[in-house]
C-alpha atoms as a PDB file:
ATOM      1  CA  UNK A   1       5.584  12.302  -1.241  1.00  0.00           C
ATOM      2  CA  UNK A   2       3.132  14.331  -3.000  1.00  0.00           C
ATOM      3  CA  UNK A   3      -0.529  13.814  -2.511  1.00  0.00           C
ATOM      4  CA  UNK A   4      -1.060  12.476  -6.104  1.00  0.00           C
ATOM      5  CA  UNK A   5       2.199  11.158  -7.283  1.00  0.00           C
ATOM      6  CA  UNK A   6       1.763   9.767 -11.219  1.00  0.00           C
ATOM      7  CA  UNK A   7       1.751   5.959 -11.582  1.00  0.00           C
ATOM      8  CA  UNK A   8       5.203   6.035 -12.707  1.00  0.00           C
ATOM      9  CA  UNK A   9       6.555   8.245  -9.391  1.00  0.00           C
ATOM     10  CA  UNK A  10       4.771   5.713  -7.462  1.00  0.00           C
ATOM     11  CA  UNK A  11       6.499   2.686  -9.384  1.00  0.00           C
ATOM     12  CA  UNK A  12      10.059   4.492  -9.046  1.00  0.00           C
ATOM     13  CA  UNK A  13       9.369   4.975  -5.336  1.00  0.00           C
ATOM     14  CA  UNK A  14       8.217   1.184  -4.797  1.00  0.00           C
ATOM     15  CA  UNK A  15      11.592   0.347  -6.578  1.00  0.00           C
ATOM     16  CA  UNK A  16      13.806   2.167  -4.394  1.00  0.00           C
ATOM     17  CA  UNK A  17      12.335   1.054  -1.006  1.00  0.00           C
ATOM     18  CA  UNK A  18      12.449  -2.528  -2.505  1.00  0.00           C
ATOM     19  CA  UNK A  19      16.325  -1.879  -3.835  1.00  0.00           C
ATOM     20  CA  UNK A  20      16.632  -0.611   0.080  1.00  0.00           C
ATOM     21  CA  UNK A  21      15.015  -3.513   1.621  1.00  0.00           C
ATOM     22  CA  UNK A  22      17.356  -5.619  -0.493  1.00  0.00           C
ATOM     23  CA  UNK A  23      19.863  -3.957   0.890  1.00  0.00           C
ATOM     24  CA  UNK A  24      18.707  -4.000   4.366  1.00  0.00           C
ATOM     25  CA  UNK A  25      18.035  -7.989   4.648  1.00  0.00           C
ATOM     26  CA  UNK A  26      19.299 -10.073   1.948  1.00  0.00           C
ATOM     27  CA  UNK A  27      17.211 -13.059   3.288  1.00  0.00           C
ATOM     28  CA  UNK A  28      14.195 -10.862   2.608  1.00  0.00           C
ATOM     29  CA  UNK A  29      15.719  -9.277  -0.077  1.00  0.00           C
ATOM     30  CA  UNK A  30      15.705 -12.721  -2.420  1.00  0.00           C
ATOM     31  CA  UNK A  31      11.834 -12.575  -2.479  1.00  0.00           C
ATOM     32  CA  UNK A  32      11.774  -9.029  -3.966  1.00  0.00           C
ATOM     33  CA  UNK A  33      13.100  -9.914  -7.377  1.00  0.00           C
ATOM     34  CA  UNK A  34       9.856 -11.373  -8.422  1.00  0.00           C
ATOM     35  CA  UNK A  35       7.834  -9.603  -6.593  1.00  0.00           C
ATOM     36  CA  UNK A  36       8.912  -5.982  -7.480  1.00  0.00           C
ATOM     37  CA  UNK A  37      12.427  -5.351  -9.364  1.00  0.00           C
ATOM     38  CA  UNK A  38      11.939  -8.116 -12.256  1.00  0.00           C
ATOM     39  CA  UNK A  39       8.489  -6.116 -13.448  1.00  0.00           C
ATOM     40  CA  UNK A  40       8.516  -3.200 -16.058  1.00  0.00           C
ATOM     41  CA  UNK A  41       5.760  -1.309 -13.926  1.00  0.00           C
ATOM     42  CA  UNK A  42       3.372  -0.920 -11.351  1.00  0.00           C
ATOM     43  CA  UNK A  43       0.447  -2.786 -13.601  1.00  0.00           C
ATOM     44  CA  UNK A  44       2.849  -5.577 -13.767  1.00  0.00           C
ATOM     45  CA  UNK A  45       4.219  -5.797 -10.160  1.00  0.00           C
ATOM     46  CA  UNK A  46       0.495  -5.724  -9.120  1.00  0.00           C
ATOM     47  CA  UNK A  47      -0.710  -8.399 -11.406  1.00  0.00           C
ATOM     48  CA  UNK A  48       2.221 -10.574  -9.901  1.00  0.00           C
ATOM     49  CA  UNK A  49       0.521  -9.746  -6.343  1.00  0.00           C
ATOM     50  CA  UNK A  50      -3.159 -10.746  -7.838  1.00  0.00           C
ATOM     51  CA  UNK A  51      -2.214 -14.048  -8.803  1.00  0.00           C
ATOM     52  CA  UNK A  52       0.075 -14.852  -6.220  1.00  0.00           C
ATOM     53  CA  UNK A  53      -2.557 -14.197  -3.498  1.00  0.00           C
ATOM     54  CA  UNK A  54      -5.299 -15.925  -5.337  1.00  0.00           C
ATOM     55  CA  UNK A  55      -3.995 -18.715  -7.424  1.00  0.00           C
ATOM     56  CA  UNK A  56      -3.890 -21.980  -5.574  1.00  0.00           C
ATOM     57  CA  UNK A  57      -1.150 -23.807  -8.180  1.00  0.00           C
ATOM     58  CA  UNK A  58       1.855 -22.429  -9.600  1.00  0.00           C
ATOM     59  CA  UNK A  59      -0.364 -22.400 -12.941  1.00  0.00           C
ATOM     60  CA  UNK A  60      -3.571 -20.899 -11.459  1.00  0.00           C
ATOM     61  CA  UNK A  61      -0.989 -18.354 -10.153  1.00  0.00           C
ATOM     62  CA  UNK A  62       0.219 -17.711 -13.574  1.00  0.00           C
ATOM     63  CA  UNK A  63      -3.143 -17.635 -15.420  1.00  0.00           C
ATOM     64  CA  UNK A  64      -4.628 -14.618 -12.922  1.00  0.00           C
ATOM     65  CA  UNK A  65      -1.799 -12.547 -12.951  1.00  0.00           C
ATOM     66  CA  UNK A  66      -2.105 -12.630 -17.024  1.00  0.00           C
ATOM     67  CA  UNK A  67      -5.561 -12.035 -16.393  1.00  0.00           C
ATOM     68  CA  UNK A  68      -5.189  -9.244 -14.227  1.00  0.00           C
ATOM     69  CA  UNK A  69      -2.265  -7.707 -16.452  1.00  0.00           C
ATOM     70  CA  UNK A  70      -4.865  -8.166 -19.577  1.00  0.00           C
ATOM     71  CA  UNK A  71      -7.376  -6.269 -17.666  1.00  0.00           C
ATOM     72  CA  UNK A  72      -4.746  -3.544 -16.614  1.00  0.00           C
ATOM     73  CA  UNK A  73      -3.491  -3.144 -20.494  1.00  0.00           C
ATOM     74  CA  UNK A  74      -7.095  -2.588 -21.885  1.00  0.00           C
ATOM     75  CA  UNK A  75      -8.451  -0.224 -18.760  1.00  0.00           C
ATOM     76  CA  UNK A  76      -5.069   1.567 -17.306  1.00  0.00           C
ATOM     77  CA  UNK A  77      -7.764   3.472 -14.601  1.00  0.00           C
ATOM     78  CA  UNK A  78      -7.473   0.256 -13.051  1.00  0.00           C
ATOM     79  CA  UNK A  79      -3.949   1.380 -11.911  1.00  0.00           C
ATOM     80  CA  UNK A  80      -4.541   4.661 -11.548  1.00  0.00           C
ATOM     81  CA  UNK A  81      -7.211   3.825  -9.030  1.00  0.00           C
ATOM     82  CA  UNK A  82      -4.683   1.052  -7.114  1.00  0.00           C
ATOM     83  CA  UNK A  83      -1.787   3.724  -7.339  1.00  0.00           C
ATOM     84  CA  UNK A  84      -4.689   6.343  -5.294  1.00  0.00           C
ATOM     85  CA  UNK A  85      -5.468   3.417  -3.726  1.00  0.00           C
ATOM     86  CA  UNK A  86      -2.041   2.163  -1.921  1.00  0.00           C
ATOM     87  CA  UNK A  87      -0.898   6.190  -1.405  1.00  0.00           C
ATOM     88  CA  UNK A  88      -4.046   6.512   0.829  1.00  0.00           C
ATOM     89  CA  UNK A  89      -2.793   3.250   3.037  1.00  0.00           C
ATOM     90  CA  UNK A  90       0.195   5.348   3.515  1.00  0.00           C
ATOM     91  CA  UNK A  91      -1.263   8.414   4.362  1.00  0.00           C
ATOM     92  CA  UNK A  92      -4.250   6.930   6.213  1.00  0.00           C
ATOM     93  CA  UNK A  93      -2.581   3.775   8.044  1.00  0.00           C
ATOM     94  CA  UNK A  94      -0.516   4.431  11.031  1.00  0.00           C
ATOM     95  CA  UNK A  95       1.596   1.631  11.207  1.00  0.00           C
ATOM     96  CA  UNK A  96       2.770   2.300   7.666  1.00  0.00           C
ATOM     97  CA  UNK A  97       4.503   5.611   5.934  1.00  0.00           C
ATOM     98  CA  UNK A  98       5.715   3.425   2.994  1.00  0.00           C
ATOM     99  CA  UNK A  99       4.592   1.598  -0.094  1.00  0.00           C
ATOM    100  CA  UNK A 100       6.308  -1.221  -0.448  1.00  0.00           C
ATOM    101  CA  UNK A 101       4.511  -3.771   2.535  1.00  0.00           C
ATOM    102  CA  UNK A 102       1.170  -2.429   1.641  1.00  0.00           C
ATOM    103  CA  UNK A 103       1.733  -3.711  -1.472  1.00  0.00           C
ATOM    104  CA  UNK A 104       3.414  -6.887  -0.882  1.00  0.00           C
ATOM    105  CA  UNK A 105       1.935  -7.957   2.201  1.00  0.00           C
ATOM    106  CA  UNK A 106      -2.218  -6.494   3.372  1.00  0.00           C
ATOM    107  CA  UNK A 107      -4.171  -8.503   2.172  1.00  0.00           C
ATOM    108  CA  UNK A 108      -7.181  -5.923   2.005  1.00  0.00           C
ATOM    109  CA  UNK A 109      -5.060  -3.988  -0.807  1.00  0.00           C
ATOM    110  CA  UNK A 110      -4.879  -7.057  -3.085  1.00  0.00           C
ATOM    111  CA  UNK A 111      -8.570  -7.945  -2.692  1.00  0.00           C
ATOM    112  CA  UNK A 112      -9.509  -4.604  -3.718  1.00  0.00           C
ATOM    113  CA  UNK A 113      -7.577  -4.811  -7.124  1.00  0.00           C
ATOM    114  CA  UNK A 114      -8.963  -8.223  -7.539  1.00  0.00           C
ATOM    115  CA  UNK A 115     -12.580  -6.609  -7.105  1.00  0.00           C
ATOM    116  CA  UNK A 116     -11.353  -4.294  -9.719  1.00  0.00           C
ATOM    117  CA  UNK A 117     -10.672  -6.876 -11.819  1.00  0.00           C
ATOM    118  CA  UNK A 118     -14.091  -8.646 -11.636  1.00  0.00           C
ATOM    119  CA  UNK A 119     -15.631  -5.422 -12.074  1.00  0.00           C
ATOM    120  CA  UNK A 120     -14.271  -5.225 -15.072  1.00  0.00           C
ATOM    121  CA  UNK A 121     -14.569  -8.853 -16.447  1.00  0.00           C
ATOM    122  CA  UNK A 122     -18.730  -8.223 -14.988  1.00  0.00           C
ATOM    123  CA  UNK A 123     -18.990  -5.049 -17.538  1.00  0.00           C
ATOM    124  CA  UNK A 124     -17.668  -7.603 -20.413  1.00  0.00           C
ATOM    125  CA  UNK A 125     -20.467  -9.653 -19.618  1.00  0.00           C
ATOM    126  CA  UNK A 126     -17.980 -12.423 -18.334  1.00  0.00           C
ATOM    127  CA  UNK A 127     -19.778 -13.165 -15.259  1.00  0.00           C
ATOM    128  CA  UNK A 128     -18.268 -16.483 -14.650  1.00  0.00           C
ATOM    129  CA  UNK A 129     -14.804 -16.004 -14.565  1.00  0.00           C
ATOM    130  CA  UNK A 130     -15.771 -12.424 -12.527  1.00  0.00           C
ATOM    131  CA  UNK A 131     -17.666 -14.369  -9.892  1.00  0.00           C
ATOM    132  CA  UNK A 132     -14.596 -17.424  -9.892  1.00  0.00           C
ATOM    133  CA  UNK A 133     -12.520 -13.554  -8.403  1.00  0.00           C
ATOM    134  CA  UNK A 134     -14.901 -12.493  -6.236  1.00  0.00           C
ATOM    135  CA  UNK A 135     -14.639 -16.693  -4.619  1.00  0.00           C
ATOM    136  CA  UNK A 136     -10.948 -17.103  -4.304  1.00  0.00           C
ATOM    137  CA  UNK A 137     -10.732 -13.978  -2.866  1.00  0.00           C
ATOM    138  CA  UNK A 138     -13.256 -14.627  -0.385  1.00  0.00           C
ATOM    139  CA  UNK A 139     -11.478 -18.307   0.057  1.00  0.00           C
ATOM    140  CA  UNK A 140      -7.813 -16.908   0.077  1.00  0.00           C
ATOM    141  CA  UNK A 141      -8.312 -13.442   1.526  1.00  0.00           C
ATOM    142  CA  UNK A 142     -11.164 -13.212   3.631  1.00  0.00           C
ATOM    143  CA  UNK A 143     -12.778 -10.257   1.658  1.00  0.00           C
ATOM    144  CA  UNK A 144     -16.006 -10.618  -0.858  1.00  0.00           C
ATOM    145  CA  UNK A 145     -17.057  -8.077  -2.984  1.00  0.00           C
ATOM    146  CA  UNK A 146     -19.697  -8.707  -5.192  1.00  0.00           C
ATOM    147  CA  UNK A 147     -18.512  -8.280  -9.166  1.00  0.00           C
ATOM    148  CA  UNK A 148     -21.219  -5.632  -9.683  1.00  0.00           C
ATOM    149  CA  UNK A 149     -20.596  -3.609  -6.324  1.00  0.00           C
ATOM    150  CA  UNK A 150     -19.096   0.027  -7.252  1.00  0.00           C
ATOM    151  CA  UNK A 151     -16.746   1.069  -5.011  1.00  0.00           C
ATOM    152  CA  UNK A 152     -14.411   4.665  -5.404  1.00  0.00           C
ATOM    153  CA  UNK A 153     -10.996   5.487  -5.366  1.00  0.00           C
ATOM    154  CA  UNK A 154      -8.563   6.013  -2.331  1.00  0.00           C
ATOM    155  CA  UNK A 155     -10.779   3.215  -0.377  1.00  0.00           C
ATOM    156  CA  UNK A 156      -8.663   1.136   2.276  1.00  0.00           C
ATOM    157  CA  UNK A 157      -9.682  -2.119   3.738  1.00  0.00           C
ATOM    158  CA  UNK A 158      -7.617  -2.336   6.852  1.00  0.00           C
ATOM    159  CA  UNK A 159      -6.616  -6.353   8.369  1.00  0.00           C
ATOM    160  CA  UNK A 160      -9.401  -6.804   6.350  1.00  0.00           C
ATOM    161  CA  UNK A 161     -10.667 -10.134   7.598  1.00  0.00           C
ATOM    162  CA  UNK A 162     -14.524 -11.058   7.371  1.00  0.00           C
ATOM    163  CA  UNK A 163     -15.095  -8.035   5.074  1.00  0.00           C
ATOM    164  CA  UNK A 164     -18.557  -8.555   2.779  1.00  0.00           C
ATOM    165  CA  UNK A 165     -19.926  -6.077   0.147  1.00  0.00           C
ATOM    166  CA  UNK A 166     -22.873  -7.104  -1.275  1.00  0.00           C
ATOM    167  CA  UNK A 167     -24.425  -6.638  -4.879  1.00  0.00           C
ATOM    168  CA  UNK A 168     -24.619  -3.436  -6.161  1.00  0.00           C
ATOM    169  CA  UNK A 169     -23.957  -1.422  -3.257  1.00  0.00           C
ATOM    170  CA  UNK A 170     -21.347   1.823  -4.077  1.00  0.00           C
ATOM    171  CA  UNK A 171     -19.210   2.654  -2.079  1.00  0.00           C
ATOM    172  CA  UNK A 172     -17.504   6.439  -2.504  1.00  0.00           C
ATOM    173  CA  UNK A 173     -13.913   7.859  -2.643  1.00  0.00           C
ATOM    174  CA  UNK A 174     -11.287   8.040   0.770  1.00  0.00           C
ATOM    175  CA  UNK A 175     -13.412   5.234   2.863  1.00  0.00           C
ATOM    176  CA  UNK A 176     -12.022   3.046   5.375  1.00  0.00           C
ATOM    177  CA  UNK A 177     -13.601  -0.395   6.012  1.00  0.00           C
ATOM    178  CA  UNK A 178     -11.960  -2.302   9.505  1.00  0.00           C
ATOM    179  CA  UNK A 179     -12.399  -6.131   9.857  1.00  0.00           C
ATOM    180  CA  UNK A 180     -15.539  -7.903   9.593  1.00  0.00           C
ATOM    181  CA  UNK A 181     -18.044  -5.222   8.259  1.00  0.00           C
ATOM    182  CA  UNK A 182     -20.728  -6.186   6.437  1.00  0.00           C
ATOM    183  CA  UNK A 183     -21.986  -3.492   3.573  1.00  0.00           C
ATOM    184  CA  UNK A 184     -25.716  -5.622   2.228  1.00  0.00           C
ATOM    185  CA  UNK A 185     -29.317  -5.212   2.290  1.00  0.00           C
ATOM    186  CA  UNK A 186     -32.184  -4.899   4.464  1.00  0.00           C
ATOM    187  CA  UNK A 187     -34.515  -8.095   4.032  1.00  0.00           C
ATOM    188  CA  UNK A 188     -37.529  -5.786   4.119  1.00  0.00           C
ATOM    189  CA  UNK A 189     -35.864  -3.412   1.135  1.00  0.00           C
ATOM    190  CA  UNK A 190     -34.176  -6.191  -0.886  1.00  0.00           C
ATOM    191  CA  UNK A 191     -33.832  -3.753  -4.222  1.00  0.00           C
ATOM    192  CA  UNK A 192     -32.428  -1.146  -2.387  1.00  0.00           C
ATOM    193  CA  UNK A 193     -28.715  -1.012  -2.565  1.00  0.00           C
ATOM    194  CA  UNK A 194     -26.849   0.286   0.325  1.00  0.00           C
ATOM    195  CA  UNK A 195     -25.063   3.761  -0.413  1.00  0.00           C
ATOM    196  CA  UNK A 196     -21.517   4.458   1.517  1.00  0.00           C
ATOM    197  CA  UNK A 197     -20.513   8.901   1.180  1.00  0.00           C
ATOM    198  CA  UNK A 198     -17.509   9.948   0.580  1.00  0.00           C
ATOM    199  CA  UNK A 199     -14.805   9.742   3.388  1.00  0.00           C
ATOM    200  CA  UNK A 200     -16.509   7.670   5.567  1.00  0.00           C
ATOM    201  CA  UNK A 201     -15.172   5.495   8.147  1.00  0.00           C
ATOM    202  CA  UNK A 202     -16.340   1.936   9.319  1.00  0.00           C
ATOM    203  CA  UNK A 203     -15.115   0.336  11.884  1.00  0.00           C
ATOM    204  CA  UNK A 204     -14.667  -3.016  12.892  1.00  0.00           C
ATOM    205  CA  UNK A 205     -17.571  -5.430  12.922  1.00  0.00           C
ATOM    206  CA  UNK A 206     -20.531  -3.443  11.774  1.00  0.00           C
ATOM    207  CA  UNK A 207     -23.614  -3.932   9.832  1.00  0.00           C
ATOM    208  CA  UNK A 208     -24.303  -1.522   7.275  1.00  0.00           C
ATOM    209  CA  UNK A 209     -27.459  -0.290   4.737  1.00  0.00           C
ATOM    210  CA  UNK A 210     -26.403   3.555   3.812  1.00  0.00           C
ATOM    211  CA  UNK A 211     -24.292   5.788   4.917  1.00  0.00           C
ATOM    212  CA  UNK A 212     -23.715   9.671   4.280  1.00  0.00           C
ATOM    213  CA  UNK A 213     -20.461  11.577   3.705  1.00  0.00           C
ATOM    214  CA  UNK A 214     -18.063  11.876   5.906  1.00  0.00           C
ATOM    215  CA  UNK A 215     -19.833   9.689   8.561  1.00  0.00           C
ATOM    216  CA  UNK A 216     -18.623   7.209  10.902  1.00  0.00           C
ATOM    217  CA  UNK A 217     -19.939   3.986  12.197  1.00  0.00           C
ATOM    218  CA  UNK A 218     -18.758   2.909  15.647  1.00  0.00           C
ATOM    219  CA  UNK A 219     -17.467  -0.413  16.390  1.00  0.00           C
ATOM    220  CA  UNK A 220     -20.297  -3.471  16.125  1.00  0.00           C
ATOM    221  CA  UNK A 221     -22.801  -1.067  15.536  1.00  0.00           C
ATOM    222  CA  UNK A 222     -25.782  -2.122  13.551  1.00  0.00           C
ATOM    223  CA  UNK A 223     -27.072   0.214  11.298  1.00  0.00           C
ATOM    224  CA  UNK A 224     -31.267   0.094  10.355  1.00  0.00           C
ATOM    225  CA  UNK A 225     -31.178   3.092   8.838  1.00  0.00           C
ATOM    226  CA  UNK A 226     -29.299   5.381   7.085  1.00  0.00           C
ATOM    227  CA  UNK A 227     -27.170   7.516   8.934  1.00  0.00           C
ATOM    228  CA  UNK A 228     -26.953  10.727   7.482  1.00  0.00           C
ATOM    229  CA  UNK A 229     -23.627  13.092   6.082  1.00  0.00           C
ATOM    230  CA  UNK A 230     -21.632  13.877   9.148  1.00  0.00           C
ATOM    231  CA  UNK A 231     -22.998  12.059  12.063  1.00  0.00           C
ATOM    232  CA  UNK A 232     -21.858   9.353  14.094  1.00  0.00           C
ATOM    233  CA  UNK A 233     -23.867   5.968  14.608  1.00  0.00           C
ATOM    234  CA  UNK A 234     -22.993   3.582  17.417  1.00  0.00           C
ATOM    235  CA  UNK A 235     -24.477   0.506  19.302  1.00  0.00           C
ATOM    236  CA  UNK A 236     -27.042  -2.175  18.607  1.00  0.00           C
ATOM    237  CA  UNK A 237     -29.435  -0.694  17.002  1.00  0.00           C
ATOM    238  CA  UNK A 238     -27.272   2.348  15.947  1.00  0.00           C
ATOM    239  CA  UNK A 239     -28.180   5.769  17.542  1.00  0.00           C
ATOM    240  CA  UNK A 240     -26.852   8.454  16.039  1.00  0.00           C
ATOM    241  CA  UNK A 241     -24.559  11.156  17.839  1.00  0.00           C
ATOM    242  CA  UNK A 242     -22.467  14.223  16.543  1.00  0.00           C
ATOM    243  CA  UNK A 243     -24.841  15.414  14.182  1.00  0.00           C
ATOM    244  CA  UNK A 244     -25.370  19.251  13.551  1.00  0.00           C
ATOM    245  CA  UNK A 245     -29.099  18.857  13.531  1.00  0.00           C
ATOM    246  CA  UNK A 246     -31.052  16.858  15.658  1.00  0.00           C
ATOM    247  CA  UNK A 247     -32.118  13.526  13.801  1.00  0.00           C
ATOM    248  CA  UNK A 248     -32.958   9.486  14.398  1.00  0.00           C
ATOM    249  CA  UNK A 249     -32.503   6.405  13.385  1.00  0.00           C
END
């Protein structure tokens, strides 16, 4: 696969591992009809996915994957930013080489295009039905993003359980977010939105304010202050370790 297939190599892909799967396990293969191979495109298929994770009622189903496809018709980088998004599960993630259960089955991939979604209805000044998003998905999925968050492309939120990005922060391009992280403020700097580089990683339970590229954040660690590009923070508070130049937290 190349590194940035088009939308519509990624959408002929999806279709043949789904025809395969079909193939594969009939039993499984029934449930891949409306989920992939009876959609036009990508757009569509994901839609499907957005309202079937987050509508409660065959109708509340229906309604957000018409909203979702209405937000995907009028702002197409929406796709273009889930089709970067689900090719870095594959490269990133691995358990998984393929498209097709990324798509149809972590739930930290369909909480992300929902965010996208709010996003968008946010910048309409449609607050409402963007914070109504950002609750289901919290309720349904275990992930809350805040409508006004900004958050790059290529980003993977992996199990994806307990995940919480507050207002405003911004989040950059290729980062990986593990279970239970928490991206929000300091109480002593409450207009100061945490900043996430490029290519970081954070992994699994840890508190974060800011965060320079290409950093990581160890396991639980809890981070006071921001860790800058390159180095490594761990523990409770965070120290930092790895770093080219000798710094603290």
């Amino acid at each position: 696969m190349n590194a940035t297939p088009s939308v519509d190599q990624l959408w002929r892909t999806i279709r043949r591992e789904a025809e395969s799967a079909m193939a594969r396990d009939p039993v499984f293969g029934a449930a891949l009809s409306s989920a992939i191979l009876d959609h036009p495109d990508f757009g569509h298929a994901l839609a499907h996915q957005i309202g079937a994770r987050l509508g409660k009622s065959p109708a509340d189903r229906a309604r957000f994957a018409q909203l979702a496809r209405d937000a995907f018709g009028r702002s197409p980088d929406l796709v273009d930013a889930a089709s970067r998004d689900l090719q870095s599960i594959a490269v990133h993630d691995p358990a998984t080489t393929t498209l097709l259960p990324p798509l149809l089955n972590f739930k930290g991939y369909v909480a992300l295009q929902a965010w996208r979604v709010s996003n968008l209805l946010w910048r309409q000044r449609r607050n409402d039905l963007a914070l109504l998003l950002q609750s289901l998905s919290s309720d349904q999925l275990s992930v809350s993003i805040h409508p006004t968050a900004s958050i790059g492309t290529s980003v993977f939120l992996d199990h994806a359980t307990g995940i919480i990005i507050g207002a405003f922060a911004v989040i950059g391009d290729e980062v990986t977010v593990l279970q239970n992280v928490t991206i929000g403020r300091k109480h002593s700097e409450p207009d100061r939105a945490p900043k996430i580089g490029r290519g970081v990683l954070l992994s699994a339970g840890s508190s974060i304010i800011s965060i320079g590229d290409f950093a990581k954040i160890g396991a639980g660690a809890v981070v006071e202050h921001d860790v800058p590009p390159g180095c490594t923070a761990v523990g409770v508070p965070a120290r930092l370790t790895n770093c080219r130049e000798k710094v603290s937290v």
